[in-house]
Protein backbone atom coordinates (compact mmCIF):
# COMPACT_ATOMS: atom_id res chain seq x y z
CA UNK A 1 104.19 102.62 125.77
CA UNK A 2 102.08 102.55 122.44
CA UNK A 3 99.01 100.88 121.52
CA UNK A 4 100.50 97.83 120.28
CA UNK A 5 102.41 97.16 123.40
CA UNK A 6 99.63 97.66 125.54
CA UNK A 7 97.63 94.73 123.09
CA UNK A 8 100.64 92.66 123.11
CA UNK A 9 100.75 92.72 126.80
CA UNK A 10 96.97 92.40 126.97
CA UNK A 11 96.90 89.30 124.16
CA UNK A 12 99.77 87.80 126.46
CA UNK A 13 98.29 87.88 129.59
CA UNK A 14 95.11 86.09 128.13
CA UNK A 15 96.59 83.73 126.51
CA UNK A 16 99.23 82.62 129.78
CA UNK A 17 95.73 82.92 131.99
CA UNK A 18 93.62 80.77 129.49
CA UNK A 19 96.28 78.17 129.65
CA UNK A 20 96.42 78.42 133.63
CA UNK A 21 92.69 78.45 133.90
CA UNK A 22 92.23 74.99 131.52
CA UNK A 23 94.81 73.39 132.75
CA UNK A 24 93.26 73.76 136.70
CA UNK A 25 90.00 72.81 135.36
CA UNK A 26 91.36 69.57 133.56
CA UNK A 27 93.67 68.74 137.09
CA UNK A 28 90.17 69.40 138.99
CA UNK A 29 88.10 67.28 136.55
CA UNK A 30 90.41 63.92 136.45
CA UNK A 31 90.65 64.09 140.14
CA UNK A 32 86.77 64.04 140.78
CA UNK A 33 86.62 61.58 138.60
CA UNK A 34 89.84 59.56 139.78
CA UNK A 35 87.85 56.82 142.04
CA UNK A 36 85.73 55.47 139.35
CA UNK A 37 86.10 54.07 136.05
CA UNK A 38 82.95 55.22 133.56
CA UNK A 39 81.02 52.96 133.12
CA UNK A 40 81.46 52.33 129.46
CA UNK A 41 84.84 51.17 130.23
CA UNK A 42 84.35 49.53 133.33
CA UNK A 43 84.21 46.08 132.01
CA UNK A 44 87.53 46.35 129.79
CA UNK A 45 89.70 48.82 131.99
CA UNK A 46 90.85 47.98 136.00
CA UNK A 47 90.44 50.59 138.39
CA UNK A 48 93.98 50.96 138.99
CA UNK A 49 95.04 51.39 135.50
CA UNK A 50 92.24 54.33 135.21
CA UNK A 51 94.06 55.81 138.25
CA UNK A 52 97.11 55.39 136.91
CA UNK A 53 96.13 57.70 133.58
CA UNK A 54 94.84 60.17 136.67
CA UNK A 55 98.14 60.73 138.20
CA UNK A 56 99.92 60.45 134.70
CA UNK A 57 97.41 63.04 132.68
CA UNK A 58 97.91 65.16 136.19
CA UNK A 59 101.82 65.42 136.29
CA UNK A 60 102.31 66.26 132.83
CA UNK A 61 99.11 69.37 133.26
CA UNK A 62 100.90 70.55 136.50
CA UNK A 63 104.31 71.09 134.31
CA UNK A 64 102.39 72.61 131.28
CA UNK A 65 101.64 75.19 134.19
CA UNK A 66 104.82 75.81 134.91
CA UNK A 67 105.81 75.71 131.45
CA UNK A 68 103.42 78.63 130.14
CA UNK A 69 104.73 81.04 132.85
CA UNK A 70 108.36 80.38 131.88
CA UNK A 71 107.55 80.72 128.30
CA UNK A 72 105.62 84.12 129.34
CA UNK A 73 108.69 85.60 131.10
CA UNK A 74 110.93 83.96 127.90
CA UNK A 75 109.02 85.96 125.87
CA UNK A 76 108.63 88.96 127.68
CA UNK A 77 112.65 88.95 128.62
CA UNK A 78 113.24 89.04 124.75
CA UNK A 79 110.90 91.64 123.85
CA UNK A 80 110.20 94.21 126.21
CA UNK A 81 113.47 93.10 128.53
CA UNK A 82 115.63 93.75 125.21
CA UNK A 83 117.03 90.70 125.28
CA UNK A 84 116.64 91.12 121.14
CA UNK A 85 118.58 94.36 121.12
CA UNK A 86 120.97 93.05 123.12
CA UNK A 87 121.64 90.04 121.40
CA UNK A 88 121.19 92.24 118.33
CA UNK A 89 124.25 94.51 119.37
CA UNK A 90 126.43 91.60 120.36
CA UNK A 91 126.36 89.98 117.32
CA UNK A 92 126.88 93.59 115.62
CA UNK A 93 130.68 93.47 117.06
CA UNK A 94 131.39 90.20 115.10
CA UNK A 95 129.28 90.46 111.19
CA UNK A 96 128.64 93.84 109.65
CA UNK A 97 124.77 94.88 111.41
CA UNK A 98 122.05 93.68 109.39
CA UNK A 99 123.61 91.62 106.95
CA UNK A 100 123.24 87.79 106.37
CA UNK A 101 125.76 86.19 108.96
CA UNK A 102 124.29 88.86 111.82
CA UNK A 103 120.90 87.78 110.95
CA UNK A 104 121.48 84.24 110.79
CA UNK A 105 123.57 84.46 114.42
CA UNK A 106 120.74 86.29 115.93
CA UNK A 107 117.91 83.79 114.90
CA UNK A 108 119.73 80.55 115.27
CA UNK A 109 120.83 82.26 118.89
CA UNK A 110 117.55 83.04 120.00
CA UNK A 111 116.66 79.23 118.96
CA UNK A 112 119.11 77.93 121.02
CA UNK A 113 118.34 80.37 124.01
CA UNK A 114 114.43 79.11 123.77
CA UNK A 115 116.00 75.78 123.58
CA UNK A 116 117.87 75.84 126.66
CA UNK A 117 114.47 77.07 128.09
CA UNK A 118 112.56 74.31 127.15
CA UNK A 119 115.33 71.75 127.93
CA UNK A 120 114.88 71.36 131.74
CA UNK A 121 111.21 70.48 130.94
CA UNK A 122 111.82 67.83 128.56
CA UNK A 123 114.86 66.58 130.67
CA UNK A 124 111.97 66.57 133.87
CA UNK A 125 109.58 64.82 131.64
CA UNK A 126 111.48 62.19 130.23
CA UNK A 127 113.33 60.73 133.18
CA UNK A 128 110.97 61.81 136.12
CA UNK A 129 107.16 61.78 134.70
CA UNK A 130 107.59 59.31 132.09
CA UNK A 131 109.90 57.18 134.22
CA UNK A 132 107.57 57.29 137.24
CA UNK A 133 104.21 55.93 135.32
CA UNK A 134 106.86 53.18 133.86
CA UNK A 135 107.27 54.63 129.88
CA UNK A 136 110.63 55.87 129.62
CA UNK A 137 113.29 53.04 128.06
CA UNK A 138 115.62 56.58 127.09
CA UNK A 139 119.10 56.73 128.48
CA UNK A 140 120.76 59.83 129.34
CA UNK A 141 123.61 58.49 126.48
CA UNK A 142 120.44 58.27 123.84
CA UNK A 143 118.85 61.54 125.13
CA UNK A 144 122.13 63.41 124.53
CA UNK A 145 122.81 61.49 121.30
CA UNK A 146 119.57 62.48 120.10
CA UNK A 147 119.62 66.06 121.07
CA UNK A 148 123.15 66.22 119.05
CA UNK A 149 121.73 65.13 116.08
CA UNK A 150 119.17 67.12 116.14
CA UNK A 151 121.26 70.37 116.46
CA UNK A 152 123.27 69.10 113.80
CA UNK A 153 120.10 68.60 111.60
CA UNK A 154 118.99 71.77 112.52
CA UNK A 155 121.94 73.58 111.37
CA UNK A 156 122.37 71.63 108.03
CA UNK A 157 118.74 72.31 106.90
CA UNK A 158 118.35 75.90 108.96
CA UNK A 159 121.09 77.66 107.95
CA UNK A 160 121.19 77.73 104.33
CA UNK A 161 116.81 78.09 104.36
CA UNK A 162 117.66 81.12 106.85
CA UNK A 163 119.90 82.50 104.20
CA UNK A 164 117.26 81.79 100.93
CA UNK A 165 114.87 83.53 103.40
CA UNK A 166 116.98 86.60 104.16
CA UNK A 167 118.39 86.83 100.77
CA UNK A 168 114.86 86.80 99.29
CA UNK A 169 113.39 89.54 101.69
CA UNK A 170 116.59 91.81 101.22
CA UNK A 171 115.97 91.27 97.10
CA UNK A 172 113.27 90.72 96.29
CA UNK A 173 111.20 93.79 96.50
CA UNK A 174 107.58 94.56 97.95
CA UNK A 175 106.29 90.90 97.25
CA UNK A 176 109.31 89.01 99.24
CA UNK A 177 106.84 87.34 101.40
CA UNK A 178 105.74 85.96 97.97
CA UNK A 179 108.79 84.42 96.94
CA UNK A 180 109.84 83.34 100.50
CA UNK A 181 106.15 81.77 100.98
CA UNK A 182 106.79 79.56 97.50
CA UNK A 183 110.10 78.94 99.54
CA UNK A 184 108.51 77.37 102.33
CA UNK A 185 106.36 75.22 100.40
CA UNK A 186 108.89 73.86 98.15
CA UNK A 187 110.94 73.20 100.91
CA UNK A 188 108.01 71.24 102.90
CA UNK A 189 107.10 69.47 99.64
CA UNK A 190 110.78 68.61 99.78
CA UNK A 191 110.92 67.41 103.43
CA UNK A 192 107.83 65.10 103.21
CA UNK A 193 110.03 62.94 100.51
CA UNK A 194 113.08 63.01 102.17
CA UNK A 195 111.72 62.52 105.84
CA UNK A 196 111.32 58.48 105.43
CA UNK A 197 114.10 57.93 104.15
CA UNK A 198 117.27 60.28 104.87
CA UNK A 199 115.98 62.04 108.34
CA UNK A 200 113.80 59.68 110.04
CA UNK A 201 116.50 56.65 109.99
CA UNK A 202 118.68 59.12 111.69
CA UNK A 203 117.44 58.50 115.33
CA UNK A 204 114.88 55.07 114.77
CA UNK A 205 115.77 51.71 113.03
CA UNK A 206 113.62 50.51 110.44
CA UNK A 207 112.86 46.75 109.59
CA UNK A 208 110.65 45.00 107.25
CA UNK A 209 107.83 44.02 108.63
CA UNK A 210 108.25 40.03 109.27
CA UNK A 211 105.53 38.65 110.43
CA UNK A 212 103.91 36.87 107.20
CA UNK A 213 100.27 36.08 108.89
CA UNK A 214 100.23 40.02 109.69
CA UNK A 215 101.57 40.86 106.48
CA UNK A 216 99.57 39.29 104.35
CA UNK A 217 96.64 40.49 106.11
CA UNK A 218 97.73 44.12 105.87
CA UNK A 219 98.47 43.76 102.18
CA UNK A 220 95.15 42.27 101.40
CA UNK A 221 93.58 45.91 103.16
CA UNK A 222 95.79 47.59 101.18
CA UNK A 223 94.42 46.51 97.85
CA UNK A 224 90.88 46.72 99.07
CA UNK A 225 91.50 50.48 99.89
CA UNK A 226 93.72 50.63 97.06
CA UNK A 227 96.59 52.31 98.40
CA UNK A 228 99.67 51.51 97.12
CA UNK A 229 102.91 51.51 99.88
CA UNK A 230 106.59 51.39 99.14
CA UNK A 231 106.95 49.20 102.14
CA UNK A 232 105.59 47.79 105.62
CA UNK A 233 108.00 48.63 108.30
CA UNK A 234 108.26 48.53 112.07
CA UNK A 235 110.01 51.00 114.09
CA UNK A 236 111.86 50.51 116.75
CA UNK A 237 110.31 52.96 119.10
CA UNK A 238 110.68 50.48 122.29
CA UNK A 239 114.09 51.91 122.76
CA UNK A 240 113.03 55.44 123.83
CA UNK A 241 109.17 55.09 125.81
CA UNK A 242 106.62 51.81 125.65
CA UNK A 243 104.19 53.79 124.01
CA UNK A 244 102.79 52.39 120.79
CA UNK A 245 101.84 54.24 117.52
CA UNK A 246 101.09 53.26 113.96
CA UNK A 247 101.94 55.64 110.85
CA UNK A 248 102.37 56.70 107.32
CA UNK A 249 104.42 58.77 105.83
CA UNK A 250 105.88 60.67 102.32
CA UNK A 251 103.75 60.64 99.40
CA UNK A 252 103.50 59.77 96.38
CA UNK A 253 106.24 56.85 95.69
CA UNK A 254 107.73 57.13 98.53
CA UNK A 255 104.86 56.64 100.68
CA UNK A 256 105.80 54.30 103.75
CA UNK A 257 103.71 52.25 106.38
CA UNK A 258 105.33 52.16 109.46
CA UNK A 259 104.14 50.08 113.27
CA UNK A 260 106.00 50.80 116.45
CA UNK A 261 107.19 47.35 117.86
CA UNK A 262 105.27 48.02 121.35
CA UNK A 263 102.15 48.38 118.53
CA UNK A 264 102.94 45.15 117.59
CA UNK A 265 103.30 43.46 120.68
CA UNK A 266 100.01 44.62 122.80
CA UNK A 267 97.30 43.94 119.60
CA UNK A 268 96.35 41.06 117.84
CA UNK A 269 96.29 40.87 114.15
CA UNK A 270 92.86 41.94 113.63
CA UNK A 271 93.52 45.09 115.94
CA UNK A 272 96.61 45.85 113.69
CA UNK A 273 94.21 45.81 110.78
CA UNK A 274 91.71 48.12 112.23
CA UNK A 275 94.15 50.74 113.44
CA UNK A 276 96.20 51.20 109.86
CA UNK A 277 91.92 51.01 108.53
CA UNK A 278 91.51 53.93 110.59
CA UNK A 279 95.12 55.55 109.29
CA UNK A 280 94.72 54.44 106.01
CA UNK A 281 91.40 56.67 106.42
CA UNK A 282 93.12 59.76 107.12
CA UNK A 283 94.64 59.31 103.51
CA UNK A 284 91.87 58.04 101.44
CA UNK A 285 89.85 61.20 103.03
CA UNK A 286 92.98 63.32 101.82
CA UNK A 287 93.22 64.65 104.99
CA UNK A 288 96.88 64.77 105.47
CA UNK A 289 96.72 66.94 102.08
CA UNK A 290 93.56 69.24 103.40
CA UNK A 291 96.14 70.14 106.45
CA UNK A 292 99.21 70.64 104.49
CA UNK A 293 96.98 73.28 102.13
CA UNK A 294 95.37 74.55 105.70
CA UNK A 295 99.54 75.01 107.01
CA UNK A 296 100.03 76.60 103.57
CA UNK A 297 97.13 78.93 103.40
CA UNK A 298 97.93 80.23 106.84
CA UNK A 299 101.70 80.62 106.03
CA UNK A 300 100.90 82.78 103.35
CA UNK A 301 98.44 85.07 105.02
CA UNK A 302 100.84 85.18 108.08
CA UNK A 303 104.03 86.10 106.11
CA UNK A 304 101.71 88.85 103.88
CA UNK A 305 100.94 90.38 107.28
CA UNK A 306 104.80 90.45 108.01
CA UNK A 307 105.52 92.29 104.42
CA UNK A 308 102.99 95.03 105.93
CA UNK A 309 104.17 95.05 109.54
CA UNK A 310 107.96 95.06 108.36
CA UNK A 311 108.25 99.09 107.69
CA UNK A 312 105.96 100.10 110.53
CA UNK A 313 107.75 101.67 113.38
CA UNK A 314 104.95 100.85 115.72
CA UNK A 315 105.46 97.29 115.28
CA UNK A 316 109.08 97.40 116.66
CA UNK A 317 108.81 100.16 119.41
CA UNK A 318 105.71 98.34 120.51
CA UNK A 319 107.84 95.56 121.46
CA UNK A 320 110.63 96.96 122.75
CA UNK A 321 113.12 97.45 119.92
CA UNK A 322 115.11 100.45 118.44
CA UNK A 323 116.99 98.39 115.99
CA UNK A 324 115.70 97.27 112.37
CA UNK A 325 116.63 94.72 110.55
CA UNK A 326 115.11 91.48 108.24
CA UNK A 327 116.02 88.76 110.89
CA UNK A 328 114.80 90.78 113.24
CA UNK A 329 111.20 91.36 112.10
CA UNK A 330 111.36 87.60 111.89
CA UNK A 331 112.16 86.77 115.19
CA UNK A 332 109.62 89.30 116.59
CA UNK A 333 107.08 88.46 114.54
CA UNK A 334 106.94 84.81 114.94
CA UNK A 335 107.60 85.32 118.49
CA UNK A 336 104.45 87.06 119.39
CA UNK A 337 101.85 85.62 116.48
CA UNK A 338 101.40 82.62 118.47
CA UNK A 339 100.05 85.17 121.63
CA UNK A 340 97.27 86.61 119.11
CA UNK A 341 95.93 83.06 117.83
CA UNK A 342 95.94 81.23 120.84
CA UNK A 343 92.41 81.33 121.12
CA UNK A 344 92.28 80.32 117.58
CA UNK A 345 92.86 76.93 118.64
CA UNK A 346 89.60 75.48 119.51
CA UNK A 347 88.85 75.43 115.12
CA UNK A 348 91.94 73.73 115.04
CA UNK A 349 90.67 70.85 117.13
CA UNK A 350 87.06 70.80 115.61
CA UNK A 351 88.58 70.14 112.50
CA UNK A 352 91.15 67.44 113.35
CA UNK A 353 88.13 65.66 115.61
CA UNK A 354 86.19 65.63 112.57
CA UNK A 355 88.72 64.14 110.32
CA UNK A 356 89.38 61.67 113.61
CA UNK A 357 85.80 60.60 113.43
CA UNK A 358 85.86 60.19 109.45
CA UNK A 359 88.57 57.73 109.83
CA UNK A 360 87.06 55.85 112.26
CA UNK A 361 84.45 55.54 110.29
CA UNK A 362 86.19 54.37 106.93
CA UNK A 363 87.77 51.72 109.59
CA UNK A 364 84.90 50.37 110.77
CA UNK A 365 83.63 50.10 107.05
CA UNK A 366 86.78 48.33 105.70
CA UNK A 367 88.07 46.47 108.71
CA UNK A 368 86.11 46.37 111.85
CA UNK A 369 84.79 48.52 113.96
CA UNK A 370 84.75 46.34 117.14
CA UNK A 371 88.33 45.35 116.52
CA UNK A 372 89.08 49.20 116.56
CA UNK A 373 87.33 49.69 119.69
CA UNK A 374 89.00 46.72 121.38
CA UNK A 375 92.27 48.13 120.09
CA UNK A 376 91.55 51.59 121.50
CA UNK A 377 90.75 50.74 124.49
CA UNK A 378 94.02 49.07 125.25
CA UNK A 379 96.08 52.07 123.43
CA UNK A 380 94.49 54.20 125.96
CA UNK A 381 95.45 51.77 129.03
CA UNK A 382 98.82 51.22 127.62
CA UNK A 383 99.07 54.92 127.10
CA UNK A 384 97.55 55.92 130.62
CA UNK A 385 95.29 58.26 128.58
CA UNK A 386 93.11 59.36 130.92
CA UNK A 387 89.06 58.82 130.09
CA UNK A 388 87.47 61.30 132.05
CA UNK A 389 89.33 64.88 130.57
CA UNK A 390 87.79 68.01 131.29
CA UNK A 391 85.24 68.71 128.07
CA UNK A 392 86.23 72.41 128.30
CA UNK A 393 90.09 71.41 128.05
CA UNK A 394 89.16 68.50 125.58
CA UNK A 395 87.26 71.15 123.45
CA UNK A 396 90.25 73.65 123.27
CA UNK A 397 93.38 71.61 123.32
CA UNK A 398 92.35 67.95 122.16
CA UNK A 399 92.82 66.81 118.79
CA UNK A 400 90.87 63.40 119.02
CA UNK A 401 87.77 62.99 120.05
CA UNK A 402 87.30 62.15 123.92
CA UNK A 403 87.45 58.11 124.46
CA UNK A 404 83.73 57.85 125.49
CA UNK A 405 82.38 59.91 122.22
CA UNK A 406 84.98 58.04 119.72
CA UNK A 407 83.96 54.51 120.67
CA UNK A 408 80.14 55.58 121.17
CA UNK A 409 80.29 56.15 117.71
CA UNK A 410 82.33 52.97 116.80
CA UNK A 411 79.98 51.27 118.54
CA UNK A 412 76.76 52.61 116.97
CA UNK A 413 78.27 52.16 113.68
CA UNK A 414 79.08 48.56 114.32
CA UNK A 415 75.21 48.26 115.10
């Protein structure tokens, strides 16, 4: 056992024990607080439905329990259980060891091992969780349907990026991770045009938004923020959970605006207005673009740091392989990063609270902030998000600002 196993199992073991430890507190935390709704809110939100977020924000921590030790032992059965090699040497008795189609069978493999993983927790959460607390409208038919399509998706887009990938780091030289990181981005550039249009349609139905009272209201906040849309649609997200959303999306000319119907429904006009104010700050801030070039400056560093970690023999002994090949490094590499940043996440959060508070505050200046706060408050009923979290969990995981803090701040602005 070698130094790097010994951190890996070290950087694992926090990480699965942070995740334990927050997610008790935050199950602790709502409870105490479970009997009584804060007074800020008690006007606007009934006891039950604050009870109701309780038992709803508790269900879904207790399975994130059970979810990080099953991704623990996932992990661990891959690396040091040489499930990797295994796979690795299966796949060697169909494609020629290390070459493209062995590489791409072992990484779309593993995917659809972790998948299989993960499915029993998504099943559990749709149709027992989100069924119990009165969300789910998905059908077994529609879950199915949708997980189909997205395989299908996967492997249309996936395999021939897993091949420009492979065939880049087997030609390219030294600076691979150079060409495969302009790679990425051209291929995210790509997807953020083509989402709206080819790929989203896929699984939601999009209308033009009807409603000419609404409409015209919206496009009169459009021209006073001067954004320019290629069209006002509503989504038909009632068909899969009653929870209600409002969106952009793509850039440039393709940019779209996009309301769930249950959005729709459960706020009046005014609300509408203040919630795509407070999206239409996001934009206007160019925060969407300050976290694409945050995604990008991270992918580069991360794939520099696989070019160096690709030819050292500590890297795969440490976790449990003999074998050496591009795909996988990959694997390996992407498998365990996410152990070593965990605690990274807290900046994450700061950052996205910040930018949650700027748009807020470019709402409240163009539409209104009281109409915001009256529409908050019934996202977060209709939402059962609870208002009491833990601040510890809030601080690490969360990345909106806690419901008491956000509409404080509405509020003082509004004075």
């Amino acid at each position: 056992m070698n130094a790097f196993t010994l951190a890996f199992l070290a950087a694992l073991a926090l990480a699965t024990a942070t995740r334990i430890w927050l997610a008790a507190r935050h199950i602790r935390y709502v409870a105490a607080h479970r009997e009584r709704v804060p007074a800020e809110f008690a006007e606007s939100v009934p006891l039950p439905a604050h009870q109701k977020a309780a038992d709803y924000t508790r269900a879904r921590t207790r399975l994130g329990i059970v979810d990080a030790l099953v991704s623990a032992a996932v992990l661990l059965a891959f690396t040091l259980g040489g499930g990797l090699e295994w796979l690795y040497d299966a796949w060697a008795r169909a494609f020629q060891a290390g070459g493209y189609a062995h590489g791409i069978a072992l990484i779309l493999c593993v995917a659809a091992i972790t998948g299989l993983a993960d499915l029993p927790f998504s099943i559990y959460r749709t149709f027992v969780i989100e069924a119990k607390y009165g969300f789910n409208r998905m059908t077994p038919a529609l879950f199915v349907a949708d997980l189909a399509k997205s395989i299908a998706l996967g492997l249309a887009i996936g395999v021939p990026l897993l091949f420009a990938v492979l065939w880049l780091m087997a030609r390219m030289g030294s600076l691979w991770w150079l060409y495969v990181w302009l790679t990425w981005v051209g291929f995210n550039l790509l997807m953020l045009v083509a989402y709206p249009t080819l790929i989203a349609p896929l699984f939601n139905k999009f209308s033009p938004l009807t409603d000419e009272t609404l409409k015209d209201r919206i496009e009169r906040l459009l021209v006073k923020c001067g954004f320019r849309s290629k069209g006002l649609f509503v989504m038909d997200g009632s068909k899969r959970s009653s929870h209600g959303n409002a969106y952009f999306t793509g850039f440039g000319a393709a940019k779209r605006i996009v309301f769930f119907d249950t959005l729709l429904t459960r706020l009046g006009p005014a609300e509408v207005e203040a919630v795509l104010a407070h999206e239409l700050g996001h934009f206007k801030r160019h925060h969407v673009w300050k976290r694409i070039a945050w995604l990008f400056l991270a992918s580069l560093g991360f794939l520099a740091l696989l070019g160096y970690v690709i030819d050292q023999a500590w890297f795969y002994e440490g976790l449990g392989a003999d074998r050496r090949s591009t795909a996988l490094a990959l694997v390996l590499f992407f498998m365990v990063v996410p152990v070593f940043t965990f605690l990274l996440a807290p900046i994450g959060s700061v950052y996205s609270r910040r930018h949650e508070y700027e748009a807020d505050a470019y709402a409240a200046h163009h539409a209104s902030g009281a109409d915001l706060v009256h529409a908050l408050v019934k996202l977060y009923q209709d939402n059962a998000a609870t208002l009491t979290p833990d601040p510890v969990h809030s601080a690490f995981y969360d990345s909106h600002p806690p419901a008491a803090l956000r509409i404080a701040r509405l509020q003082a602005l509004a004075r």
